[in-house]
C-alpha atoms as a PDB file:
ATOM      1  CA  UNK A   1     129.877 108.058  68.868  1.00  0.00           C
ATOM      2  CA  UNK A   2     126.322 109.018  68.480  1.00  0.00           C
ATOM      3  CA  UNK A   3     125.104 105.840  68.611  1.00  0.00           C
ATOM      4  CA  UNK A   4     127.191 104.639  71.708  1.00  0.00           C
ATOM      5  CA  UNK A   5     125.584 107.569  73.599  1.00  0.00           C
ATOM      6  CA  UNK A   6     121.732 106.396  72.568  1.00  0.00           C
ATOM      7  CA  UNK A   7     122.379 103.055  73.423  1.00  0.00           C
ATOM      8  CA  UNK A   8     123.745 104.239  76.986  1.00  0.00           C
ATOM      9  CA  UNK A   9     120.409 106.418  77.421  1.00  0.00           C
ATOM     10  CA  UNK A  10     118.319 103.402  76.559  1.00  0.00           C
ATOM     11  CA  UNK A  11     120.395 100.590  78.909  1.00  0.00           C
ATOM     12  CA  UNK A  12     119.776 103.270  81.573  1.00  0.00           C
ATOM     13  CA  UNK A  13     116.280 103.159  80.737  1.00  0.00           C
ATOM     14  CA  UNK A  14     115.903  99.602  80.475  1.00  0.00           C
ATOM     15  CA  UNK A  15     117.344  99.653  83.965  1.00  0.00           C
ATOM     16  CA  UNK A  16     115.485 101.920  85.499  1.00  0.00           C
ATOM     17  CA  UNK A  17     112.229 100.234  84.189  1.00  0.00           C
ATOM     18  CA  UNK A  18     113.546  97.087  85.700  1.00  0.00           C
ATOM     19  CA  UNK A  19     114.618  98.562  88.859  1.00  0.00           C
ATOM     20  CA  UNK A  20     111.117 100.122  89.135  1.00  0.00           C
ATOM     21  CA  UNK A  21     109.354  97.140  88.854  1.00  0.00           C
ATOM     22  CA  UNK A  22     111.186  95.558  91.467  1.00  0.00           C
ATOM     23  CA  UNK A  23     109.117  97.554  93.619  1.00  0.00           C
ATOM     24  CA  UNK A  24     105.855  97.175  91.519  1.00  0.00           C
ATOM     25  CA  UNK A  25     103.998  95.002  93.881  1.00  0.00           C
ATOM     26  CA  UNK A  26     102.952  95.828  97.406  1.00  0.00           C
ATOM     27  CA  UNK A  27     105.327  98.001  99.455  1.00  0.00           C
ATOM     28  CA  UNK A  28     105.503 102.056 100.821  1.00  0.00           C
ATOM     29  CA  UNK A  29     107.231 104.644  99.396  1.00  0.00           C
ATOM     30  CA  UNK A  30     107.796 107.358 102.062  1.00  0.00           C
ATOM     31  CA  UNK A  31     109.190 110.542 100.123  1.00  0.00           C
ATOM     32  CA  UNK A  32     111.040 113.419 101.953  1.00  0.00           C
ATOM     33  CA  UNK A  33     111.819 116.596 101.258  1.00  0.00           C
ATOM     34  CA  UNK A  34     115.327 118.759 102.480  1.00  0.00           C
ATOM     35  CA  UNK A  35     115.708 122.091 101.068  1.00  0.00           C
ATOM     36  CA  UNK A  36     118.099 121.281  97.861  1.00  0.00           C
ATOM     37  CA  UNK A  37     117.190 117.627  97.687  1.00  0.00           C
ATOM     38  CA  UNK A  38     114.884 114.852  98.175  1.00  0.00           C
ATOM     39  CA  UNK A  39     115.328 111.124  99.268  1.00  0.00           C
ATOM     40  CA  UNK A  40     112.899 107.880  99.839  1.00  0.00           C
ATOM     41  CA  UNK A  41     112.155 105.202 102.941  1.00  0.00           C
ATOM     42  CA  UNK A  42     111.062 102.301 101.164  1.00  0.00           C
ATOM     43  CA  UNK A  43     109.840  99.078 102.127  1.00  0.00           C
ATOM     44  CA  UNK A  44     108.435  96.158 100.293  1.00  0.00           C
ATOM     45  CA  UNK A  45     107.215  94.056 103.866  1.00  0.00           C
ATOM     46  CA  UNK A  46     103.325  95.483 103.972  1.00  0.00           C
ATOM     47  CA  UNK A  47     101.764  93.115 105.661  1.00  0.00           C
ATOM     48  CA  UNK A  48      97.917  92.979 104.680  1.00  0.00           C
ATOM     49  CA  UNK A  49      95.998  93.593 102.250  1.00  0.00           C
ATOM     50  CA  UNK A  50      92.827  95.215 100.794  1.00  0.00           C
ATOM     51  CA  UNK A  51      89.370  93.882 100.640  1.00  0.00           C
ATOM     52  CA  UNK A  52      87.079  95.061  97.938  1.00  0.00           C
ATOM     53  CA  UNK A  53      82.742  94.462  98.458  1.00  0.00           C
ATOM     54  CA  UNK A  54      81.297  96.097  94.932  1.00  0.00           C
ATOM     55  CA  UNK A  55      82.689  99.359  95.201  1.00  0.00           C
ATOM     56  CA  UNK A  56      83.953 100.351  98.543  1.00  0.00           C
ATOM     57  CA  UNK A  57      87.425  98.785  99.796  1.00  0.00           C
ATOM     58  CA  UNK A  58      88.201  98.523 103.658  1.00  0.00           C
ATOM     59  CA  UNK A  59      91.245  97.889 105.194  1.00  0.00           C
ATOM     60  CA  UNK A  60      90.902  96.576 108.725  1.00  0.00           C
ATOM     61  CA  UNK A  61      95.143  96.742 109.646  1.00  0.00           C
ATOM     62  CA  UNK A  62      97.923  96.977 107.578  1.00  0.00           C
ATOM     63  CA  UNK A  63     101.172  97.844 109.038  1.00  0.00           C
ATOM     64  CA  UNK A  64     104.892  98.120 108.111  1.00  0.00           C
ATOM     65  CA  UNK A  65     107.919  97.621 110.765  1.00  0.00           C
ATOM     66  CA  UNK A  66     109.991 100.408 111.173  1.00  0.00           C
ATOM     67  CA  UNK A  67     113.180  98.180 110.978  1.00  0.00           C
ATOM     68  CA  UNK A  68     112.145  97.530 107.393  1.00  0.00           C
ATOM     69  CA  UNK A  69     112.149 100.886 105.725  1.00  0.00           C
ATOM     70  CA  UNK A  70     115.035 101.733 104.097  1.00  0.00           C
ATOM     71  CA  UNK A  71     116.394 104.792 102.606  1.00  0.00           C
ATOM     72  CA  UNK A  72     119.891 103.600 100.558  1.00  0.00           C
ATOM     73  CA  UNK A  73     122.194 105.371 103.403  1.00  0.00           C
ATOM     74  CA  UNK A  74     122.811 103.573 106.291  1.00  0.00           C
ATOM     75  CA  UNK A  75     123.283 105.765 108.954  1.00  0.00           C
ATOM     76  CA  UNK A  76     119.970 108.073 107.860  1.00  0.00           C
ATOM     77  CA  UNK A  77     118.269 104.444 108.515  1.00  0.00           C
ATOM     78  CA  UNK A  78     119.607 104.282 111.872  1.00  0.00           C
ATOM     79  CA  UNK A  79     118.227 107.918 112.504  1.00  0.00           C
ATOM     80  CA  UNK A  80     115.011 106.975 111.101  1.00  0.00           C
ATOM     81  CA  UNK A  81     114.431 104.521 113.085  1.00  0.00           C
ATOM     82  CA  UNK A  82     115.787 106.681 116.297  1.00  0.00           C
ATOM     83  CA  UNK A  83     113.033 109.268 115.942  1.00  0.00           C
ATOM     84  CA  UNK A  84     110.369 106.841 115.379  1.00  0.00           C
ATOM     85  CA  UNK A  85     111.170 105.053 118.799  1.00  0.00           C
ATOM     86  CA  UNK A  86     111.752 101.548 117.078  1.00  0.00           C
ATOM     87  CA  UNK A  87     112.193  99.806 120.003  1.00  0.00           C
ATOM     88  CA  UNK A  88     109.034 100.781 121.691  1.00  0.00           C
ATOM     89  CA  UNK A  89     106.763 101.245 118.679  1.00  0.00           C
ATOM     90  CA  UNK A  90     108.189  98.763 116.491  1.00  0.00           C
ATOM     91  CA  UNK A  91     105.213  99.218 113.710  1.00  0.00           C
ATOM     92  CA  UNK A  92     103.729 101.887 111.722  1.00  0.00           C
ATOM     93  CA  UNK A  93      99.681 100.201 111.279  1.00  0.00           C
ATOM     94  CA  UNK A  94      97.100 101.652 109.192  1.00  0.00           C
ATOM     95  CA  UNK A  95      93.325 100.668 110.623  1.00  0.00           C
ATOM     96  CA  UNK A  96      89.937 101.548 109.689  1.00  0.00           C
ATOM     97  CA  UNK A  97      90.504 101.739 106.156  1.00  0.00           C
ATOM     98  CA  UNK A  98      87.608 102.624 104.013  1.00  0.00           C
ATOM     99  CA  UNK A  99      87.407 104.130 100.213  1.00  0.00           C
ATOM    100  CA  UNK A 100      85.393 104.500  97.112  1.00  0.00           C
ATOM    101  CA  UNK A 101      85.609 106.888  94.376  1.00  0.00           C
ATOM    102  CA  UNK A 102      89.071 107.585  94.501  1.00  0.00           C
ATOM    103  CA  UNK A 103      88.627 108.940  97.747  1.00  0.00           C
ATOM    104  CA  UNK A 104      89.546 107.081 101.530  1.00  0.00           C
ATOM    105  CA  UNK A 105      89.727 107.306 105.409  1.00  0.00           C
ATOM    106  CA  UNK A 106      91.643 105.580 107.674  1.00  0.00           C
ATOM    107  CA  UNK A 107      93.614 106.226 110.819  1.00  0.00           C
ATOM    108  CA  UNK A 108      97.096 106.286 111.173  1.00  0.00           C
ATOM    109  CA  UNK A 109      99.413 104.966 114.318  1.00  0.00           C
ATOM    110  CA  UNK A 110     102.973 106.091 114.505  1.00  0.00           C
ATOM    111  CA  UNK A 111     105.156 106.048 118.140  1.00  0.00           C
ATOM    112  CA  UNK A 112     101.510 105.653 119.916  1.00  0.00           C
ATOM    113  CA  UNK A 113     100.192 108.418 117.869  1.00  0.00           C
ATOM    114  CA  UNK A 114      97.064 107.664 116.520  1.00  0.00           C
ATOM    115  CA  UNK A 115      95.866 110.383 113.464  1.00  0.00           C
ATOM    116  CA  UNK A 116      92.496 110.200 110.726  1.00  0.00           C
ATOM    117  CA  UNK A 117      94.308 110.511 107.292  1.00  0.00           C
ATOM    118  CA  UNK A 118      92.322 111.526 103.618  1.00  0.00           C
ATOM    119  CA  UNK A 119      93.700 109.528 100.571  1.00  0.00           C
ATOM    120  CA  UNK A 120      93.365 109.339  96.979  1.00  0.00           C
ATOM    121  CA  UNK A 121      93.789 106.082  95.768  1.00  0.00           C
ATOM    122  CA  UNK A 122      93.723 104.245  92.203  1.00  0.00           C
ATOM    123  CA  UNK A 123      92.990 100.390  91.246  1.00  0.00           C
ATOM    124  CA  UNK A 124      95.562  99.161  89.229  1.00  0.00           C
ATOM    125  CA  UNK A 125      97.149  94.852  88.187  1.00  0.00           C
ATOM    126  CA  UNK A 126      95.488  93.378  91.594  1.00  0.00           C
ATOM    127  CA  UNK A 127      96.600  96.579  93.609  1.00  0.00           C
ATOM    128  CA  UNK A 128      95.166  99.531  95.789  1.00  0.00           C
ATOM    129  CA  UNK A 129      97.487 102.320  95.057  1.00  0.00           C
ATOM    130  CA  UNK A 130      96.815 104.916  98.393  1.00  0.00           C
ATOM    131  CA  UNK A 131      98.538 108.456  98.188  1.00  0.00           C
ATOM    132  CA  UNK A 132      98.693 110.774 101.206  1.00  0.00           C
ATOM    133  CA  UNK A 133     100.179 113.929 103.007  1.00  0.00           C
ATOM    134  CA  UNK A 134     101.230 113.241 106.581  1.00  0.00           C
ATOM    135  CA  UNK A 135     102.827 116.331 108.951  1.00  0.00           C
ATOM    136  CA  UNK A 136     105.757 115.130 111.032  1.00  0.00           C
ATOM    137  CA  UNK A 137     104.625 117.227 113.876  1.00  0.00           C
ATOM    138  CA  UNK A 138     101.564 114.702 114.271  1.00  0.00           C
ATOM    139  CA  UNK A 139     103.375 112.117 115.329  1.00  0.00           C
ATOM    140  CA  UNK A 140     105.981 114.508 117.441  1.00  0.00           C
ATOM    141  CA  UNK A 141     108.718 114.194 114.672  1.00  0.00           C
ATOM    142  CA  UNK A 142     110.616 117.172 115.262  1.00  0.00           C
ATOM    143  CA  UNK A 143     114.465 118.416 114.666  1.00  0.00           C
ATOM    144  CA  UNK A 144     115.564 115.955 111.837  1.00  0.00           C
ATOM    145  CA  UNK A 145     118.770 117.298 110.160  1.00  0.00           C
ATOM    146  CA  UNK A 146     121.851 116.585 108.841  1.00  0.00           C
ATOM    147  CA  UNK A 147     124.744 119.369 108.473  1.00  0.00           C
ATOM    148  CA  UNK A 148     122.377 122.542 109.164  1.00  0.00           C
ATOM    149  CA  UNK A 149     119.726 121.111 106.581  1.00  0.00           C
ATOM    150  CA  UNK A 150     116.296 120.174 107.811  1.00  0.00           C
ATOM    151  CA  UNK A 151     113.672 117.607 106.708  1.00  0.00           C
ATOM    152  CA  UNK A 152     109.945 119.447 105.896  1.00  0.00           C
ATOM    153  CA  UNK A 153     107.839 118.642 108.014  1.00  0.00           C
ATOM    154  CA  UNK A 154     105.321 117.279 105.151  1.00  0.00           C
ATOM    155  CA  UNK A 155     106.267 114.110 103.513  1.00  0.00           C
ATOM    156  CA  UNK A 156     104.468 111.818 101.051  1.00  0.00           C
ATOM    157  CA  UNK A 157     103.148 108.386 101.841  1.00  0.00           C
ATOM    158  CA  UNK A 158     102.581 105.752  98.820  1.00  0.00           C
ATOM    159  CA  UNK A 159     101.327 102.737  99.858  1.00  0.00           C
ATOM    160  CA  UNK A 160     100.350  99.680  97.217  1.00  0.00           C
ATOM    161  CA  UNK A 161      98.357  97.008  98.740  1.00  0.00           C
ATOM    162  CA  UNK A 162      97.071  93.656  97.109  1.00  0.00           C
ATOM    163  CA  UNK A 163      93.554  93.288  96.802  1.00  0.00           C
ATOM    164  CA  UNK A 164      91.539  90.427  97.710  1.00  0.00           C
END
């Protein structure tokens, strides 16, 4: 019996490491917080990539499409894409991208809304791994919630790029 519950623990593990590395390449991770749980928009359609000159990596555009982020429920993707007028701003683009040290800048465009963002970022296999806060507000993201509970308004972007 023992042994039937550590081989369960380690064919979850085995599949979680797999299902992780589906992911390991380029993509964004978008991760939101609702008081009592959490949940992700994911993509894996970046489109661009990261050039590196010595040190210092620059970006000029790298975008997502809204239609492509995904969150595992189907009707929060619908709402997701709702709020973030999918129709008339059909991409989320990233411009102006410069880092070195760990540290970047870059501006950020979502519904119209252009925004400077900070990152941390780390090198890592071929990619630039970005990290960043972003404030729903911003981007006039207001009154997301589902049976009384609200989304926070800060949410965490991950964002691997290729380099090249």
């Amino acid at each position: 019996m023992k042994n039937l519950k550590i081989g369960t623990w380690i064919s979850l593990f085995i599949l979680s490491l797999f299902s992780f590395s589906a992911f390991a390449g380029k993509g964004v991770i978008v991760n939101v917080d609702v008081p009592g749980m959490s949940f992700q928009a994911k993509t894996s359609k970046l489109k661009g990539s990261v050039k590196k000159e010595g040190d210092v990596y620059k970006a000029d555009k790298l975008y997502v499409k809204v239609k492509s982020l995904k969150t595992e429920m189907d009707l929060r993707d619908e709402h997701l894409r709702d709020k973030l007028e999918y129709k008339k701003h059909s991409k989320i683009v990233v411009s102006q991208g410069v880092a070195k040290g760990g540290k970047g800048k870059a501006i950020i465009e979502i519904k119209g809304v252009k925004k400077p963002i900070n990152f941390s970022y780390q090198e890592s296999g071929g990619l630039f791994i970005a990290k960043f806060p972003l404030s729903l507000k911003d981007f006039g993201i207001t009154g997301i919630s589902y049976m009384g509970l609200g989304v926070k308004d800060k949410v965490v972007v991950e964002a691997s790029v290729p380099i090249k």
